[in-house]
PDB file of N, CA and C in Angstrom:
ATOM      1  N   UNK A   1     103.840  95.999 104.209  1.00  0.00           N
ATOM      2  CA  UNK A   1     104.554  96.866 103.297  1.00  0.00           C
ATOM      3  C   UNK A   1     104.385  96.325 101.887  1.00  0.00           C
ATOM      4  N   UNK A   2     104.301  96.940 100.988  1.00  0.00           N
ATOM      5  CA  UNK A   2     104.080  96.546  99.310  1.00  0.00           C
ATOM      6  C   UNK A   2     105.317  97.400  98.958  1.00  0.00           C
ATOM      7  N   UNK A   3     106.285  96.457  97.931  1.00  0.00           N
ATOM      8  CA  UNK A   3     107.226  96.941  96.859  1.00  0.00           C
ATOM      9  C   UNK A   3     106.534  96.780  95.658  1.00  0.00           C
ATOM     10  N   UNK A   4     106.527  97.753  94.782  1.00  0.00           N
ATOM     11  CA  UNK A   4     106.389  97.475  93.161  1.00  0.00           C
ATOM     12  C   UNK A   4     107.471  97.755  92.170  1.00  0.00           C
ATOM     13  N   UNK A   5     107.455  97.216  91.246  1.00  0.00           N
ATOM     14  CA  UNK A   5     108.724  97.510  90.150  1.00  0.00           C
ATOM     15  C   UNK A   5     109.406  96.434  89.524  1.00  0.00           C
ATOM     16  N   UNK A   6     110.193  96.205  88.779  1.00  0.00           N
ATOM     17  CA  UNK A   6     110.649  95.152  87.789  1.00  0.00           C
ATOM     18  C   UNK A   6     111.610  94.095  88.069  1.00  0.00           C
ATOM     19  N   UNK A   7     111.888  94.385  89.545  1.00  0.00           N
ATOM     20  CA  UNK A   7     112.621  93.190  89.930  1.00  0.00           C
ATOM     21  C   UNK A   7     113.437  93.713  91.175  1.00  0.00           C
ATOM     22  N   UNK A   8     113.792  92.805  91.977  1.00  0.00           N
ATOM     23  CA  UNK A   8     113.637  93.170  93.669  1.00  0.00           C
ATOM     24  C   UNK A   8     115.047  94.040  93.795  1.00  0.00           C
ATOM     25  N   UNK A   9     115.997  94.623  92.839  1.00  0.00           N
ATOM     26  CA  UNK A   9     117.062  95.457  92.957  1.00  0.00           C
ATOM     27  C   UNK A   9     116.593  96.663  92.386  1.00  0.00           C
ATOM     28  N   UNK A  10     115.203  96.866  91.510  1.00  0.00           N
ATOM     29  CA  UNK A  10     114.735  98.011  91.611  1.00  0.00           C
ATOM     30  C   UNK A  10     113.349  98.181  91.614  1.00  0.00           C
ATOM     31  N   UNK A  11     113.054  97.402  92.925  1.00  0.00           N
ATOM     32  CA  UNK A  11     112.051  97.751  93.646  1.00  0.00           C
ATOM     33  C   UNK A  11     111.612  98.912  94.332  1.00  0.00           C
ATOM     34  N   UNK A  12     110.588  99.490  94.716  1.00  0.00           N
ATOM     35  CA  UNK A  12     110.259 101.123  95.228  1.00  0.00           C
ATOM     36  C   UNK A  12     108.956 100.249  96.412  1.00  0.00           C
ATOM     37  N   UNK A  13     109.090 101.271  97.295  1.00  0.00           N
ATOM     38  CA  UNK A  13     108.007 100.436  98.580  1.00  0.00           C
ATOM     39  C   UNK A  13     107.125 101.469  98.077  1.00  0.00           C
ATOM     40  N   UNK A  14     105.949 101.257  98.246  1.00  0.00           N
ATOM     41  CA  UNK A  14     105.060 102.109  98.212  1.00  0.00           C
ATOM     42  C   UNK A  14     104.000 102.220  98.658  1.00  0.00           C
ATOM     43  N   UNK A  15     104.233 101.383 100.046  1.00  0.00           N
ATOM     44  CA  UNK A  15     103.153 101.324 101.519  1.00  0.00           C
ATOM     45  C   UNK A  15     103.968 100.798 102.167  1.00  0.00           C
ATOM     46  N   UNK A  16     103.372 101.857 103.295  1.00  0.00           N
ATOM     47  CA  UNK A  16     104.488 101.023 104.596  1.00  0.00           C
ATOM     48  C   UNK A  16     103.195 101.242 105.799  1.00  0.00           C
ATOM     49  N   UNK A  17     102.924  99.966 106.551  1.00  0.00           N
ATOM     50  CA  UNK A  17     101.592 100.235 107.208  1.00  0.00           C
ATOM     51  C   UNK A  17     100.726 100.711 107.140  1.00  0.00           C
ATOM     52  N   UNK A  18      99.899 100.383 105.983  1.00  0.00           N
ATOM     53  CA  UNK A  18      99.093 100.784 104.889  1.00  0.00           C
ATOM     54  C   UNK A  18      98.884 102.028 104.655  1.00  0.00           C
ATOM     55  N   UNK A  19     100.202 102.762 104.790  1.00  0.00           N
ATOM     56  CA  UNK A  19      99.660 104.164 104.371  1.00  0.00           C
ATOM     57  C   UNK A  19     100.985 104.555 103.180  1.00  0.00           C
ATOM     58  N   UNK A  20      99.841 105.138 101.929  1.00  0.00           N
ATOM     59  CA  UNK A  20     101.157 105.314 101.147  1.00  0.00           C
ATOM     60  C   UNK A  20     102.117 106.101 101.048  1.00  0.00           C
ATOM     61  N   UNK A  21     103.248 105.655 100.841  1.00  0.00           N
ATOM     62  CA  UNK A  21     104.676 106.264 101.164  1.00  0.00           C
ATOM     63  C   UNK A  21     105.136 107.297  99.871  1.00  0.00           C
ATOM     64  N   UNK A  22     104.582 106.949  98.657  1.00  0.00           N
ATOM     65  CA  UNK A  22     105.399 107.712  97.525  1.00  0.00           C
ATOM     66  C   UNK A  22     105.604 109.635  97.537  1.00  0.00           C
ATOM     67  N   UNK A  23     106.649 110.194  97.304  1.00  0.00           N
ATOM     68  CA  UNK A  23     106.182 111.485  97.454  1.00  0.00           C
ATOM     69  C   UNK A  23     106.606 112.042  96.324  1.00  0.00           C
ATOM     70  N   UNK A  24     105.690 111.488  94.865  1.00  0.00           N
ATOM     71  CA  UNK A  24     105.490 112.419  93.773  1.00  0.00           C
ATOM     72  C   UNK A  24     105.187 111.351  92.641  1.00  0.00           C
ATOM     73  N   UNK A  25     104.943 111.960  91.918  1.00  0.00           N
ATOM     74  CA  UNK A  25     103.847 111.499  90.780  1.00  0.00           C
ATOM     75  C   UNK A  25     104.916 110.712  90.497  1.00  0.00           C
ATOM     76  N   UNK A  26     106.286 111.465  90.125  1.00  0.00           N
ATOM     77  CA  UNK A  26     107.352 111.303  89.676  1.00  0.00           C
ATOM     78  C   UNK A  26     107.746 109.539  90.073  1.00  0.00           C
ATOM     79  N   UNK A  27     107.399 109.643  91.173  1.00  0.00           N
ATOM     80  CA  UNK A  27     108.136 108.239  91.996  1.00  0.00           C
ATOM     81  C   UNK A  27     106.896 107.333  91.236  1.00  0.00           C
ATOM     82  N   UNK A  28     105.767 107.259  91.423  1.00  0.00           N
ATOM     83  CA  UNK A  28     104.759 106.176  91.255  1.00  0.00           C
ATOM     84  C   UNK A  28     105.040 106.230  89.853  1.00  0.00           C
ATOM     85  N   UNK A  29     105.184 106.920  88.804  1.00  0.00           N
ATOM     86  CA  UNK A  29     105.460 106.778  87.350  1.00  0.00           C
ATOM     87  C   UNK A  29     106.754 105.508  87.002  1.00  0.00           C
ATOM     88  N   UNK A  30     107.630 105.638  88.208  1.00  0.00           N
ATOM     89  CA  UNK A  30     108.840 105.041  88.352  1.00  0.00           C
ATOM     90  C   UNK A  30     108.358 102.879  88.258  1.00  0.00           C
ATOM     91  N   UNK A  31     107.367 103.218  89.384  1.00  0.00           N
ATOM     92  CA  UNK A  31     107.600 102.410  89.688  1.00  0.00           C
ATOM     93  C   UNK A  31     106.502 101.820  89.111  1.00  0.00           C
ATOM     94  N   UNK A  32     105.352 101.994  88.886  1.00  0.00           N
ATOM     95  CA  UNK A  32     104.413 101.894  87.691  1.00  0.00           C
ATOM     96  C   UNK A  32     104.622 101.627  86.238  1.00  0.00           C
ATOM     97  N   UNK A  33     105.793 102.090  85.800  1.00  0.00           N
ATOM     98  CA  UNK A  33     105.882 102.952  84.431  1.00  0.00           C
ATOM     99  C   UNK A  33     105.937 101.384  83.649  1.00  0.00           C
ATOM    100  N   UNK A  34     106.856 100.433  83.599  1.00  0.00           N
ATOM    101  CA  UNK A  34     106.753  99.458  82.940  1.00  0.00           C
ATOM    102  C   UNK A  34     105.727  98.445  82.142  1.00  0.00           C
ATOM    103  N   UNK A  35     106.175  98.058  81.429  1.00  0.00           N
ATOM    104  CA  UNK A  35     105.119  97.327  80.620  1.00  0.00           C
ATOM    105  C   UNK A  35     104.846  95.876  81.720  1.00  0.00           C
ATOM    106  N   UNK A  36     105.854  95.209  82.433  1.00  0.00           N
ATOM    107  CA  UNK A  36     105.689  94.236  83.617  1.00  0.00           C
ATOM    108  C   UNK A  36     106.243  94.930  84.894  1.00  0.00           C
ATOM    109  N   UNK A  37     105.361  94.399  85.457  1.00  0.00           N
ATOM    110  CA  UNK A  37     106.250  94.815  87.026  1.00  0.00           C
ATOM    111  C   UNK A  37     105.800  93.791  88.284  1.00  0.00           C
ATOM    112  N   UNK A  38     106.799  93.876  89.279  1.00  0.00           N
ATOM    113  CA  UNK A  38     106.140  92.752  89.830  1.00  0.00           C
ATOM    114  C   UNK A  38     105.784  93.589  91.732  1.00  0.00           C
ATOM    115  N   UNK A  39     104.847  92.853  92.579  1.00  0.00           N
ATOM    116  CA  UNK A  39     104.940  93.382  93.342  1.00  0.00           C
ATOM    117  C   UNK A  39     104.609  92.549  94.518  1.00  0.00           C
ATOM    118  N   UNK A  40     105.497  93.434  95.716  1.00  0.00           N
ATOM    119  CA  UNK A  40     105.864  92.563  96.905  1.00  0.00           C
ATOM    120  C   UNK A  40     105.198  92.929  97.790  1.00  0.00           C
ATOM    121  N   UNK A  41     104.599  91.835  98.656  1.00  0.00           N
ATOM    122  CA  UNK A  41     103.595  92.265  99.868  1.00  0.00           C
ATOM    123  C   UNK A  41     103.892  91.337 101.101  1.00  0.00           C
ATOM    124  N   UNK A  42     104.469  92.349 102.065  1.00  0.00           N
ATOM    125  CA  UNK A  42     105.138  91.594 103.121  1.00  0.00           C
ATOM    126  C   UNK A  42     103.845  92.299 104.362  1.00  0.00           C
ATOM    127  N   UNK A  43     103.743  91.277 104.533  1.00  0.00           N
ATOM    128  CA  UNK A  43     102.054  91.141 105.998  1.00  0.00           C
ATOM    129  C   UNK A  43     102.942  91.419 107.184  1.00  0.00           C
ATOM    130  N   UNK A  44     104.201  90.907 107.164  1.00  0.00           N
ATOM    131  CA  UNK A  44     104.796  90.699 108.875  1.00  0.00           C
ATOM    132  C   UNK A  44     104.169  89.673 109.705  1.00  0.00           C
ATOM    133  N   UNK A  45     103.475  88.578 109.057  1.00  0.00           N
ATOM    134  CA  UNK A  45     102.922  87.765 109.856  1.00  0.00           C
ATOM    135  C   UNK A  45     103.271  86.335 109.259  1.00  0.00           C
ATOM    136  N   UNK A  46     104.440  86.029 108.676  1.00  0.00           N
ATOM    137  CA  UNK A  46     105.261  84.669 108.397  1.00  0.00           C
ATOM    138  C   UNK A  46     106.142  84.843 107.287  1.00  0.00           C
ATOM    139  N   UNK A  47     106.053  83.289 106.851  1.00  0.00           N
ATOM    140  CA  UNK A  47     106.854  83.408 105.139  1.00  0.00           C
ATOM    141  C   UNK A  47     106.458  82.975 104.429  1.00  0.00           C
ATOM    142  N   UNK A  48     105.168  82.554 104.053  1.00  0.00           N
ATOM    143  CA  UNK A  48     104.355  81.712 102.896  1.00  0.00           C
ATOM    144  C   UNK A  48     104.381  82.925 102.106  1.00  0.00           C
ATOM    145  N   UNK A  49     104.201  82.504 100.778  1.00  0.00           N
ATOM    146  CA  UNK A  49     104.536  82.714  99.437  1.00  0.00           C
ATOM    147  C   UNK A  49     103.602  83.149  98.687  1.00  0.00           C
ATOM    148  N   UNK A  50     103.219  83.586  97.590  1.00  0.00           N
ATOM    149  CA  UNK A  50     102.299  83.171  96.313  1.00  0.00           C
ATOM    150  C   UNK A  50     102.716  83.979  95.435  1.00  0.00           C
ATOM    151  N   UNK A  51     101.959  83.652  94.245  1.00  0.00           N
ATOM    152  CA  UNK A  51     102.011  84.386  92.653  1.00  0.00           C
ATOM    153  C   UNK A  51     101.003  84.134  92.004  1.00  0.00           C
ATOM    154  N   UNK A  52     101.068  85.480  91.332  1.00  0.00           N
ATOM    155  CA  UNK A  52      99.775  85.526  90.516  1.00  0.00           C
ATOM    156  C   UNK A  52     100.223  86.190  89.379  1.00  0.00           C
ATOM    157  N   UNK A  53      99.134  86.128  87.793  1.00  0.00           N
ATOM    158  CA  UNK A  53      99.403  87.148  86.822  1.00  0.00           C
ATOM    159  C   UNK A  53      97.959  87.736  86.931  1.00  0.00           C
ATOM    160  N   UNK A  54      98.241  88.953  86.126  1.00  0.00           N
ATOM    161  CA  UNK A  54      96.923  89.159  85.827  1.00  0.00           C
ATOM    162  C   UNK A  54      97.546  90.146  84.529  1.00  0.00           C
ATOM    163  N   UNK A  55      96.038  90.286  84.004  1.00  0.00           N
ATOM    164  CA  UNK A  55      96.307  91.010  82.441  1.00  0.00           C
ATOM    165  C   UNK A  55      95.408  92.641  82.453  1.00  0.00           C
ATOM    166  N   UNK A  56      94.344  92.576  84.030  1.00  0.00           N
ATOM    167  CA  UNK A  56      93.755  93.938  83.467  1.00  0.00           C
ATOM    168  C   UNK A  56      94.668  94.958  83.954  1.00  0.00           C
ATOM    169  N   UNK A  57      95.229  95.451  83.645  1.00  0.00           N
ATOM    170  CA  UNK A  57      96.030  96.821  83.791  1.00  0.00           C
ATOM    171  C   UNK A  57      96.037  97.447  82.280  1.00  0.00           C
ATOM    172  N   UNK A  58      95.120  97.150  81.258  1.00  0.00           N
ATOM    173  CA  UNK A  58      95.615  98.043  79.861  1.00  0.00           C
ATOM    174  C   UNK A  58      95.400  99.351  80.348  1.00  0.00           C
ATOM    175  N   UNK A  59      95.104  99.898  79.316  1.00  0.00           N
ATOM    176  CA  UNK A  59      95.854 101.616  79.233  1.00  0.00           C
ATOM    177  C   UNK A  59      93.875 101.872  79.282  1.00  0.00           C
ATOM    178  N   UNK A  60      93.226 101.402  78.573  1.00  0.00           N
ATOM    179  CA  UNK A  60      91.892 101.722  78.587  1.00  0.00           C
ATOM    180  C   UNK A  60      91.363 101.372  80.308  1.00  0.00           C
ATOM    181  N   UNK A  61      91.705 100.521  80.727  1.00  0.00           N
ATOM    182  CA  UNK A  61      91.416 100.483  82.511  1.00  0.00           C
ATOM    183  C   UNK A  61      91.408 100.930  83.528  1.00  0.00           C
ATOM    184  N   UNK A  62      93.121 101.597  82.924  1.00  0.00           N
ATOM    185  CA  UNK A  62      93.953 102.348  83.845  1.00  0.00           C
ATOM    186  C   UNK A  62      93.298 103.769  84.053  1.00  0.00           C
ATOM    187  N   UNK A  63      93.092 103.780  82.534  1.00  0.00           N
ATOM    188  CA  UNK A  63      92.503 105.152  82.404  1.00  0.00           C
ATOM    189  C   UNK A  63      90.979 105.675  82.576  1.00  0.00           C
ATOM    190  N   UNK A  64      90.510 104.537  82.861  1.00  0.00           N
ATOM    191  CA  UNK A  64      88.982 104.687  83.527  1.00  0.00           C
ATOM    192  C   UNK A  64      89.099 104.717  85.012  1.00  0.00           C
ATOM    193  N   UNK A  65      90.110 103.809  85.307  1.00  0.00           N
ATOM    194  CA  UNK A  65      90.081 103.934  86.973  1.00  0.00           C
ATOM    195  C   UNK A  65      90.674 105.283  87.426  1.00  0.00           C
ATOM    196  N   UNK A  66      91.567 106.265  86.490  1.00  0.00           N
ATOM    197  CA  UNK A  66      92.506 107.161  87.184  1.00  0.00           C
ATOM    198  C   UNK A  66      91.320 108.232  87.807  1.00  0.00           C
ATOM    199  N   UNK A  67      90.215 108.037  87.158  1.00  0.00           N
ATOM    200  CA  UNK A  67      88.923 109.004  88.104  1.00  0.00           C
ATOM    201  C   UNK A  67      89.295 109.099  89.164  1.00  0.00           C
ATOM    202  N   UNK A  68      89.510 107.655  89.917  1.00  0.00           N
ATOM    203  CA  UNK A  68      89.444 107.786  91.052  1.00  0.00           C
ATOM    204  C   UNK A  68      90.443 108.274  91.800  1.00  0.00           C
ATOM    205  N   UNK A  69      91.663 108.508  90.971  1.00  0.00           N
ATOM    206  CA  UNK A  69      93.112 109.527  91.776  1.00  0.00           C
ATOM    207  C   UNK A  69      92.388 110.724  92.327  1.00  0.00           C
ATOM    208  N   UNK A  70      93.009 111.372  93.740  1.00  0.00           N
ATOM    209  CA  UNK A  70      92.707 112.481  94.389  1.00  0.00           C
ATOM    210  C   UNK A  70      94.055 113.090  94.504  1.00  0.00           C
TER     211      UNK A  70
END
């Protein structure tokens, strides 16, 4: 399951057995929309940890990749 969003009290799941759960633009804008956000990925297969940053998400990236929305 993957949560995304700005912190784990307003978190949004937005896979649940790898199939995605959101039902509207509306919701992924939600949980997307921030300038940070953080996101949770639970395997179901222990409790080890990690973190990462990353910086490519600008608006020029985003907006080359959105091609690929269906």
């Amino acid at each position: 399951a993957l949560w995304v969003g700005v912190g784990r009290s307003s978190d949004i799941q937005v896979l649940r057995a790898g199939a995605g759960i959101l039902d509207s633009k509306e919701a992924a804008a939600r949980a997307f929309g921030g300038r940070e956000l953080t996101a949770r990925l639970d395997l179901g297969v222990g409790s080890a940890a990690a973190e990462f940053w990353t910086t490519d998400l600008t608006h020029e990236y985003v907006t080359i990749n959105a091609e690929y929305h269906t």
